[in-house]
Protein backbone atom coordinates (compact mmCIF):
# COMPACT_ATOMS: atom_id res chain seq x y z
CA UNK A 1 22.95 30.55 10.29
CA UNK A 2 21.21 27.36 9.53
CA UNK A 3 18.60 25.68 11.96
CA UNK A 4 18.81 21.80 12.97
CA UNK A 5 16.41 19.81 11.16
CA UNK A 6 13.02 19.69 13.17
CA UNK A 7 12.08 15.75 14.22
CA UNK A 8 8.34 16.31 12.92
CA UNK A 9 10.09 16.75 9.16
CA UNK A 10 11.29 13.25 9.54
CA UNK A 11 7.68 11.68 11.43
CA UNK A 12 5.54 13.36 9.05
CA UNK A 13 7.31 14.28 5.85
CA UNK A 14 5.87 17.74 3.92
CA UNK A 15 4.26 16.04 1.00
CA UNK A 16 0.91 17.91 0.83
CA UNK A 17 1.57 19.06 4.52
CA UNK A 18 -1.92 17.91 5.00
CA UNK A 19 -2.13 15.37 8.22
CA UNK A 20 -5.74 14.10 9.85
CA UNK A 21 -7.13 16.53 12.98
CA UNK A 22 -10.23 14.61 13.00
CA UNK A 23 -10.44 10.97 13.91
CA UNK A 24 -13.87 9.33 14.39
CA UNK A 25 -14.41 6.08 16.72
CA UNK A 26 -16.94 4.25 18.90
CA UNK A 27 -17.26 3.53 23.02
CA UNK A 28 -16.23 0.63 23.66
CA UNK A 29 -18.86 0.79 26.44
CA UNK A 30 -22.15 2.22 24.94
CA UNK A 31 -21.10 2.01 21.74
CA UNK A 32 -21.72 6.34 20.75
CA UNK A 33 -20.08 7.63 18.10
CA UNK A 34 -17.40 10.07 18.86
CA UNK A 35 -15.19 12.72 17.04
CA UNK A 36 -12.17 12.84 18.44
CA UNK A 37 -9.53 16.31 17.18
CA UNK A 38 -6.39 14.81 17.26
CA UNK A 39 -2.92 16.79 17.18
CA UNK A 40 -0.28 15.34 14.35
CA UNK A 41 2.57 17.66 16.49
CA UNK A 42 2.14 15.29 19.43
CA UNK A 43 3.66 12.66 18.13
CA UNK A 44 3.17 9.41 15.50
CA UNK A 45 1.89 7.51 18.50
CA UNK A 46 0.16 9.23 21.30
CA UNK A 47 -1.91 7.48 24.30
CA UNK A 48 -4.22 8.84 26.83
CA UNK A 49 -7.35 8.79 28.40
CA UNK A 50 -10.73 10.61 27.42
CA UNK A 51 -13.83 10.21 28.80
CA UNK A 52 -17.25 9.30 26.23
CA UNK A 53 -19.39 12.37 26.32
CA UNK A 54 -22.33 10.02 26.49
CA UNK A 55 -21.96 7.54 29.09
CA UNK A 56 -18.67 9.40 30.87
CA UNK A 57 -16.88 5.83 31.46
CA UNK A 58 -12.99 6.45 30.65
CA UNK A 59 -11.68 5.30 27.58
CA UNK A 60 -7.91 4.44 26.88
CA UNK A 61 -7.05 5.92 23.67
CA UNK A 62 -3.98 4.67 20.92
CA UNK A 63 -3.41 6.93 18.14
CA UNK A 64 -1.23 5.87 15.58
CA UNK A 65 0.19 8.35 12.78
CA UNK A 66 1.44 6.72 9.85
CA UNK A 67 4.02 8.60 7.09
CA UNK A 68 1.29 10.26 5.30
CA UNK A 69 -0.67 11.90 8.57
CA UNK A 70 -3.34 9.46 8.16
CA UNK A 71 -4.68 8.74 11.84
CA UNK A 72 -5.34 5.51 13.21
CA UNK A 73 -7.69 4.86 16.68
CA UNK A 74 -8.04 2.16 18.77
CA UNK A 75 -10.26 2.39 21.91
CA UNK A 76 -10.23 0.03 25.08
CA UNK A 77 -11.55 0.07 28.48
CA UNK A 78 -9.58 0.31 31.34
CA UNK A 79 -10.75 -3.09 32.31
CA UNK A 80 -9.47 -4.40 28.60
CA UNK A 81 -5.57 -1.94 29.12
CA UNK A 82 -3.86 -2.93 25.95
């Protein structure tokens, strides 16, 4: 017996089954570096909130997958929303 095809075959073809985990960006408030693990399985575009480790004001986080797993961030503020 044959499975269905799994949705994260057609998001993030095999290729070299190799997707980004590791995304880094900057505050948009202070302005600290940050490295952010990221989770390809979650979906080709994920948002959410994480606080800065530095300054603890909340970021809203994009995260954009494209075919080949290569991760794309974009931070705001809450004031900024999208």
């Amino acid at each position: 017996m044959s499975r269905p095809p799994d949705p994260l075959d057609r998001d993030f073809p095999l290729g070299d089954g190799v997707a980004d985990t590791r995304v880094t960006a900057s505050c948009p408030y202070c302005g600290a570096g940050a490295d952010l693990t990221v989770d390809p399985g979650s979906g080709a575009v994920q948002e959410y909130v994480e606080d800065c480790a530095i300054c603890c004001r909340p970021w809203m986080v994009r995260l954009v997958f494209d075919r080949e797993g290569r991760a794309r961030v974009t931070l705001a503020t809450e004031d900024e929303g999208w």
